[in-house]
Protein backbone atom coordinates (compact mmCIF):
# COMPACT_ATOMS: atom_id res chain seq x y z
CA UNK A 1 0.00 0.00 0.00
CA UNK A 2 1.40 3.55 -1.03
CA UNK A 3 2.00 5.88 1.92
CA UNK A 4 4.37 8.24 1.82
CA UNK A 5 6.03 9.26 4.79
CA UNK A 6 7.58 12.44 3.12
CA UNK A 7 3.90 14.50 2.63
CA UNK A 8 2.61 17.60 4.55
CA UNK A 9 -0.97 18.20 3.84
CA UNK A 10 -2.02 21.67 4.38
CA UNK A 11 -6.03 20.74 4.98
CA UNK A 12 -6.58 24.42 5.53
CA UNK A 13 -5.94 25.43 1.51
CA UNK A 14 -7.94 23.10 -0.09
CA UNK A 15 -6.60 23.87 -3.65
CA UNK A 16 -2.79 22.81 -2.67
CA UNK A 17 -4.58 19.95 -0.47
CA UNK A 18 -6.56 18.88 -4.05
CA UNK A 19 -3.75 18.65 -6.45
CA UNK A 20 -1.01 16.85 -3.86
CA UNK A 21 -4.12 14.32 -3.41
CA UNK A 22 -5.37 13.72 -6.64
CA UNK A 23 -1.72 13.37 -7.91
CA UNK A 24 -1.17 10.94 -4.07
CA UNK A 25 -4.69 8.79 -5.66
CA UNK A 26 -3.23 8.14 -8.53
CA UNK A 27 0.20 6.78 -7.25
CA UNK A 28 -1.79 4.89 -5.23
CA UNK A 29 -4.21 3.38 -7.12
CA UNK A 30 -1.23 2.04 -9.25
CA UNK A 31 1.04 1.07 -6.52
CA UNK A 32 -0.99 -2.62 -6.04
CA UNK A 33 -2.65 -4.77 -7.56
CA UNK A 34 -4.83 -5.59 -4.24
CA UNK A 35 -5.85 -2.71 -2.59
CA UNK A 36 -7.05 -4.22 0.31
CA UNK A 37 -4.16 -5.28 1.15
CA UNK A 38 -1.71 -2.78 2.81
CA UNK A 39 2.17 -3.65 2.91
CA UNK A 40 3.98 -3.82 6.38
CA UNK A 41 6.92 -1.97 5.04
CA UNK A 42 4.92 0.72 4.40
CA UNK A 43 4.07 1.18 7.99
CA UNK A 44 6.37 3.41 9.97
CA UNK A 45 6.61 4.59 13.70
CA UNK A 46 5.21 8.08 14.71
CA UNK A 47 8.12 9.95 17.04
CA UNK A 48 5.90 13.13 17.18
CA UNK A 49 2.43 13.24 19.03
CA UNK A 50 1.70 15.91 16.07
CA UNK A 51 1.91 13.11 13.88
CA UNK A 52 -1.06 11.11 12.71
CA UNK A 53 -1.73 8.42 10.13
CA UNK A 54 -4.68 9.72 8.23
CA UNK A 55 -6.87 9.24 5.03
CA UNK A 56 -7.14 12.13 2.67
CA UNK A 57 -10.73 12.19 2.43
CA UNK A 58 -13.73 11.09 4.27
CA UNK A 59 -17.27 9.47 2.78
CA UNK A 60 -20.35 9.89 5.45
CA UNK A 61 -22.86 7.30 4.48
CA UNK A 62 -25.88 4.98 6.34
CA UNK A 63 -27.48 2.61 5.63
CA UNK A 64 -31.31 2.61 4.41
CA UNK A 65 -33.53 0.00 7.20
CA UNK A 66 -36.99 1.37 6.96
CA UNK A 67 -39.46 2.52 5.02
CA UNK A 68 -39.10 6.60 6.21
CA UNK A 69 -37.12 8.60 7.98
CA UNK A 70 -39.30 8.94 10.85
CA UNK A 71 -39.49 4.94 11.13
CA UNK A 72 -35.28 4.27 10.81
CA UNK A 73 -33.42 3.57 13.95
CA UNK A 74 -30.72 5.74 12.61
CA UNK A 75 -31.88 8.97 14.28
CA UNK A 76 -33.34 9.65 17.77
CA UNK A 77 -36.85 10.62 18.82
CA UNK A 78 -35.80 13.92 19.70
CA UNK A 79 -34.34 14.43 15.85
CA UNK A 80 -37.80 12.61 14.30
CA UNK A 81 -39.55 15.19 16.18
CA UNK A 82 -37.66 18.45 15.18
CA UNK A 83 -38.51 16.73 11.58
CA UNK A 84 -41.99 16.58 11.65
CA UNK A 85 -42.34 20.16 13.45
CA UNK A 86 -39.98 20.84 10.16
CA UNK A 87 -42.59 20.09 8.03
CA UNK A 88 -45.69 21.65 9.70
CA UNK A 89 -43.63 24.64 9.45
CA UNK A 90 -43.17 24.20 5.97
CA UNK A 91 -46.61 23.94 5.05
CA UNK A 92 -47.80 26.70 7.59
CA UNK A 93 -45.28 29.08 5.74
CA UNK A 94 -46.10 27.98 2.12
CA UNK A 95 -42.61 26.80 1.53
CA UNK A 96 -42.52 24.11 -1.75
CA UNK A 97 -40.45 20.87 -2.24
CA UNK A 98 -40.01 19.07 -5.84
CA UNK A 99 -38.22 16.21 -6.92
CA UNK A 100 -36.70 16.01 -10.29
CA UNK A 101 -36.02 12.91 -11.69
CA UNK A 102 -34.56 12.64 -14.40
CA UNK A 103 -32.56 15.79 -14.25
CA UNK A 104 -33.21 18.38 -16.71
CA UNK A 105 -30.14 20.57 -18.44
CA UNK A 106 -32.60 23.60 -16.81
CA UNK A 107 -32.84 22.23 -13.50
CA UNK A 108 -29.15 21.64 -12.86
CA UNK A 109 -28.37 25.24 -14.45
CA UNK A 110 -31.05 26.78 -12.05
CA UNK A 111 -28.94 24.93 -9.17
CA UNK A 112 -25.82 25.82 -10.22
CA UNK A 113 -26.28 29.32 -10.77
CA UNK A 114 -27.63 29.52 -7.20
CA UNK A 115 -24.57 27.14 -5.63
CA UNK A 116 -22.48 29.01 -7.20
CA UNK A 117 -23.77 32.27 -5.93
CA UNK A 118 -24.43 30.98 -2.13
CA UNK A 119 -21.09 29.39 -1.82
CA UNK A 120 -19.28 32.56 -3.05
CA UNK A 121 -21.08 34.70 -0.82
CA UNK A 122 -20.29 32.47 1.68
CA UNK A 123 -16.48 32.35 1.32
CA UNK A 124 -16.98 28.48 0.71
CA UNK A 125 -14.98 26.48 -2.26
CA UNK A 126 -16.78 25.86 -5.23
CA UNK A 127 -16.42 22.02 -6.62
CA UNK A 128 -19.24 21.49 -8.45
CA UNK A 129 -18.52 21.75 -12.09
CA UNK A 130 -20.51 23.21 -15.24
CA UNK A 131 -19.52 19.13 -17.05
CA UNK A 132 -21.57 17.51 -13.80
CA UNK A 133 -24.47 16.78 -15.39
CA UNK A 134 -22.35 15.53 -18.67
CA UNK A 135 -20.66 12.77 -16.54
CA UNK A 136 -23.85 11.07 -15.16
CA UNK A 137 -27.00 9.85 -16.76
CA UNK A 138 -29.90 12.11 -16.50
CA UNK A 139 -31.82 9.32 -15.27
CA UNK A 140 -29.56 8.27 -12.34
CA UNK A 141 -29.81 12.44 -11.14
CA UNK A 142 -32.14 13.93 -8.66
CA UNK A 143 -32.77 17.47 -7.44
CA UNK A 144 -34.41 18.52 -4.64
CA UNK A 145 -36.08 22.04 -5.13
CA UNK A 146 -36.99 24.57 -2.60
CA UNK A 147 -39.39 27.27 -3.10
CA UNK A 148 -40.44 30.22 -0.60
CA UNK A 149 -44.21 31.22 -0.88
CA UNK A 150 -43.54 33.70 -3.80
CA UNK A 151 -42.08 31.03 -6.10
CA UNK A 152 -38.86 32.06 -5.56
CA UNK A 153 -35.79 29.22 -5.74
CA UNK A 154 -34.34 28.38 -2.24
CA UNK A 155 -31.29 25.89 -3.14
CA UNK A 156 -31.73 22.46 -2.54
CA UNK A 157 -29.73 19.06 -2.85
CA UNK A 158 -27.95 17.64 -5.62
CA UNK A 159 -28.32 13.67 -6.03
CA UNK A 160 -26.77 10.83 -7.57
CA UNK A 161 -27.71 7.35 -7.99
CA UNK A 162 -25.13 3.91 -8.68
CA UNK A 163 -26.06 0.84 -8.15
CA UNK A 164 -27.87 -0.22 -4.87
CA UNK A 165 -25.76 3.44 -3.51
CA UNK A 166 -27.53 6.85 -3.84
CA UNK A 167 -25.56 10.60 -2.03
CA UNK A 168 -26.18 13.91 -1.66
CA UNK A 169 -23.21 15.20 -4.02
CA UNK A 170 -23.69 18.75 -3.71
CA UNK A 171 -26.29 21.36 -1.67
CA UNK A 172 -27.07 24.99 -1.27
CA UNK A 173 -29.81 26.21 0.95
CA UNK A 174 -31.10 29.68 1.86
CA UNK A 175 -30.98 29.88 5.83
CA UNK A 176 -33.91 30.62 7.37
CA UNK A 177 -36.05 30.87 10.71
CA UNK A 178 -39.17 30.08 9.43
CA UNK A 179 -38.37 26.26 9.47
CA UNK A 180 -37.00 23.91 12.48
CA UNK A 181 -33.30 23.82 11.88
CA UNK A 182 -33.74 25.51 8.09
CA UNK A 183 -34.92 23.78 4.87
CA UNK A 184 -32.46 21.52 5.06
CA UNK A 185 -34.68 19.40 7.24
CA UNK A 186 -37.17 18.97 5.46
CA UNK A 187 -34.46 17.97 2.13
CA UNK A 188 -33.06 14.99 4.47
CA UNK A 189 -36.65 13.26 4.96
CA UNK A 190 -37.44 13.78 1.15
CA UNK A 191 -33.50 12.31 0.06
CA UNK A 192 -34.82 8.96 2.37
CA UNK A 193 -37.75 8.70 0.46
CA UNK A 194 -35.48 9.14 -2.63
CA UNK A 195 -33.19 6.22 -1.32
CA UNK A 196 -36.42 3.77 -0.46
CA UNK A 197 -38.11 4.45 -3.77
CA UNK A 198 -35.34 3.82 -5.80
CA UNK A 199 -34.86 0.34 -4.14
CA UNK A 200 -31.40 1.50 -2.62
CA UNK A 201 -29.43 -0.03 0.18
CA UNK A 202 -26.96 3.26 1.66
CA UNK A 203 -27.21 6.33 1.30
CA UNK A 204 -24.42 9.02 1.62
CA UNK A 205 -23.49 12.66 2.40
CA UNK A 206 -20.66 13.09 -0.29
CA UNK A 207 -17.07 13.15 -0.11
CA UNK A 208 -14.38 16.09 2.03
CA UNK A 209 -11.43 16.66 2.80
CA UNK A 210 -10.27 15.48 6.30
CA UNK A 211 -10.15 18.08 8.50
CA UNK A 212 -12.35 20.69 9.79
CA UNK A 213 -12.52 23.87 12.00
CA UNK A 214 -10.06 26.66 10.31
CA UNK A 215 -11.48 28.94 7.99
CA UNK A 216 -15.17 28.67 7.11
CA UNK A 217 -14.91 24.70 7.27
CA UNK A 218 -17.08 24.62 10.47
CA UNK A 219 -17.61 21.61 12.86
CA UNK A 220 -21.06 21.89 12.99
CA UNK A 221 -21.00 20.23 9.31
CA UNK A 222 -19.94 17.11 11.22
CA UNK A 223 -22.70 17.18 13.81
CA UNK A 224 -25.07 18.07 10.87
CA UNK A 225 -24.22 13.89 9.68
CA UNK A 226 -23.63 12.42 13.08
CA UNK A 227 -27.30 14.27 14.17
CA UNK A 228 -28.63 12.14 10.78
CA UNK A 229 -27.12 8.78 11.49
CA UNK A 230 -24.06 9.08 8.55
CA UNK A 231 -21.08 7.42 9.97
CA UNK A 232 -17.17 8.11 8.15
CA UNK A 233 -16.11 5.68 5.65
CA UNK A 234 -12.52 5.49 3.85
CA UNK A 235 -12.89 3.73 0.17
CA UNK A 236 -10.18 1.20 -0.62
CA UNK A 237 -8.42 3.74 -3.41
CA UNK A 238 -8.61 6.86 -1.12
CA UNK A 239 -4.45 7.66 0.01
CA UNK A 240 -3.36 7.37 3.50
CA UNK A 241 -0.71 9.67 4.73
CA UNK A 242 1.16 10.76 7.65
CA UNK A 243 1.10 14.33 8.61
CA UNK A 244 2.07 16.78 11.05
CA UNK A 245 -0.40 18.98 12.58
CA UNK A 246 1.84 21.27 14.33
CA UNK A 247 1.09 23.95 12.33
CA UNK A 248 -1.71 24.26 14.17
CA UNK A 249 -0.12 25.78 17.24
CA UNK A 250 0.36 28.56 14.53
CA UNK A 251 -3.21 28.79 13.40
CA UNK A 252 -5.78 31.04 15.47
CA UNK A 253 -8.73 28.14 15.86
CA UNK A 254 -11.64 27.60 18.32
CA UNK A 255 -11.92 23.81 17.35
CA UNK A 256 -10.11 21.33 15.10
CA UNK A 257 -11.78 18.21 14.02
CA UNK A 258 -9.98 15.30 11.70
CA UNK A 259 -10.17 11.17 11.38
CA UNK A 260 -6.95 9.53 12.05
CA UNK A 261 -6.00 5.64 11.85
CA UNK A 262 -4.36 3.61 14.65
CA UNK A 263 -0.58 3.25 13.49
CA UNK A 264 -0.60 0.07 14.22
CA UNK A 265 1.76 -2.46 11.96
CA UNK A 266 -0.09 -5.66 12.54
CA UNK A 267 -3.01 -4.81 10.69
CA UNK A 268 -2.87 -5.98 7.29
CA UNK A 269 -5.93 -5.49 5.93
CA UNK A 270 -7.60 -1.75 5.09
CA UNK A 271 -10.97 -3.66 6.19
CA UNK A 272 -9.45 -4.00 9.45
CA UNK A 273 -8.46 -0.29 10.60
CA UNK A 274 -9.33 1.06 13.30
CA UNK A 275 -10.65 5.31 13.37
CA UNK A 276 -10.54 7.99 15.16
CA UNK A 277 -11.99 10.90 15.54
CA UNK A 278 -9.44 13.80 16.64
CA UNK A 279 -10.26 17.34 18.55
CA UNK A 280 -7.74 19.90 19.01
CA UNK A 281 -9.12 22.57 21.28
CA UNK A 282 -8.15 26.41 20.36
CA UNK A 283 -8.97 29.47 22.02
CA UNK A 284 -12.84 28.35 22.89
CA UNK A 285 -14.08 25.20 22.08
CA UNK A 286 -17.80 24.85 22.41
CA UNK A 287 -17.77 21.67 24.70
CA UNK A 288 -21.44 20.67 24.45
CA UNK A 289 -20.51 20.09 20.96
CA UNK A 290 -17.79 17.85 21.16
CA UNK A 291 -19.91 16.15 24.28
CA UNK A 292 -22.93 15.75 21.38
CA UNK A 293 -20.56 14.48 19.23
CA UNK A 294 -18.81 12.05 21.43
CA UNK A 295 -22.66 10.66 22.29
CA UNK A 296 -23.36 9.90 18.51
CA UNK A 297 -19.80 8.62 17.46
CA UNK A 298 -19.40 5.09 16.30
CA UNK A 299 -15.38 5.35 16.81
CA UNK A 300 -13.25 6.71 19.93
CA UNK A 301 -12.98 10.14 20.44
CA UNK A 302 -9.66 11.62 21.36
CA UNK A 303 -9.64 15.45 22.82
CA UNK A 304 -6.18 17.21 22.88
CA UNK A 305 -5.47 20.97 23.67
CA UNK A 306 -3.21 22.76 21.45
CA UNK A 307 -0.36 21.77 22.52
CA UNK A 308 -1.75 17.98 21.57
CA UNK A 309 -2.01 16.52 25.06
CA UNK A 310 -5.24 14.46 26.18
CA UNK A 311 -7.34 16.64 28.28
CA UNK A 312 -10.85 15.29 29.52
CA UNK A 313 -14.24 17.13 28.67
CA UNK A 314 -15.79 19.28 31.03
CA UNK A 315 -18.79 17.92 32.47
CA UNK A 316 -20.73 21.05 33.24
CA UNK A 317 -22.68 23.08 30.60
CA UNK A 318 -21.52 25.97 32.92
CA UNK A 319 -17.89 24.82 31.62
CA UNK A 320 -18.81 26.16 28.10
């Protein structure tokens, strides 16, 4: 298995972090034959506790167990609840949801124009490309549409179907009040009636890059799929690499969040590694979220201050 031992991914520019790891998924895609398989002599001992073995990007998928939302195991009462007030809202307010299936040349244009808009507003990067709806058969594409009272266009979600495997690739939603939690809400019950109708067996909440919490690449993203039931996958052909966080002690941060893999050289299969999810407190972590997220991981949670030494969570909210 190719990792390089020699690579410093800066997660916080994700251009430079996009063409080291496309260039890193190629090498290793063509390093063996069996990519399940990961070579000992690739493994290599970590002297620094800034140094972590990690994968370059993340997938966040569940799987699909019941007929609705509101009936799946995968969420809590509480969350089911906050849906269906969600809803009420939405109808109360006049607000509109459509599904588009197949995917018309003027439906993803009307999306794109308006992702590209929010998410440069927003300070946010902008991956979708114009050539998205060229590379996928119209018939395999949803979108979900959001309309405000007066007919105007909200945003909404961006979906792709393979197989017995359906994800949100892409999403831009006006914030709002007027709904529980936003529209957003409302788009997650109407993607899991997407995934049941169309006979598939996961679902997923698209691909990132592996670190969040510096620049506009909030945490509350990852609460946003732990809240939902999505759990962090790492695909055979993604790259693992060692890197060095201390340049974090560098960076002015409230909270840090990435997955890391136990460095451990007697696992020899990619099946059989073992995550973690990593916080690095800043200047003022918000504890009740890292205590939320702790509740709904699958994996162990390790909390470090800056200086990357364990520390334990407060257990008071009045330690916020």
């Amino acid at each position: 298995m190719f990792i390089p031992d020699d690579i410093n991914l800066d997660f916080s520019n994700s251009t430079q972090t996009k063409a080291v790891s496309d260039d890193l998924m190629r090498k290793f895609a063509q390093s063996a034959s069996d990519v399940s398989t990961i070579n000992i002599q690739s493994h290599k001992p970590i002297v620094s506790k800034t140094e972590f073995l990690v994968p370059v990007y993340i997938m966040w998928r569940k799987q699909v167990e019941a007929p609705s939302l509101l009936d799946s195991n995968s969420i809590s009462d509480k969350r089911k609840k906050i849906v269906r007030q969600a809803i009420a809202q939405s109808g109360r307010n006049g607000i509109l949801y459509e599904v588009e299936n197949p995917l018309s040349r003027e439906g993803f244009q009307r999306f794109y124009d308006f992702y590209r808009k929010f998410n440069a507003s927003n300070g946010y990067d902008l991956f979708l490309r114009s050539d998205y709806l060229q590379k996928h058969k119209s018939g395999d594409l949803y979108l979900i549409s959001i309309y405000n009272r007066e007919g105007e266009f909200q945003g909404g979600r961006l979906i792709s179907k393979l197989q017995h495997k359906i994800s949100t690739d892409y999403r831009a939603v006006t914030r709002t009040k007027t709904v529980k939690e936003g529209f957003d809400t409302v788009c997650e019950k109407i993607y899991y009636d997407i995934a049941v109708a169309s006979g598939c067996k996961y679902m997923g909440r698209g691909k990132e890059y592996n670190m969040r919490g510096l620049g506009n690449r909030s945490i509350g993203m990852l609460w946003n799929k732990l809240k939902y039931g999505y759990q962090p996958h790492i695909l055979r052909m993604v790259p693992r690499v060692y890197v060095d966080f201390d340049f974090l002690r560098r960076e002015t941060f409230d909270l840090v969040f990435f997955v890391s893999l136990e460095n451990n050289a007697e696992v020899t299969q990619i099946s059989d590694q073992v995550l973690n999810f990593n916080f690095i407190c800043g200047l003022n972590p918000n504890w009740q979220e890292i205590k939320s997220i702790k509740e709904k991981s699958p994996y162990k949670v390790n909390v470090y201050d800056r200086d990357f030494n364990i520390i334990d969570v407060p257990t008071t909210d009045s330690d916020n």
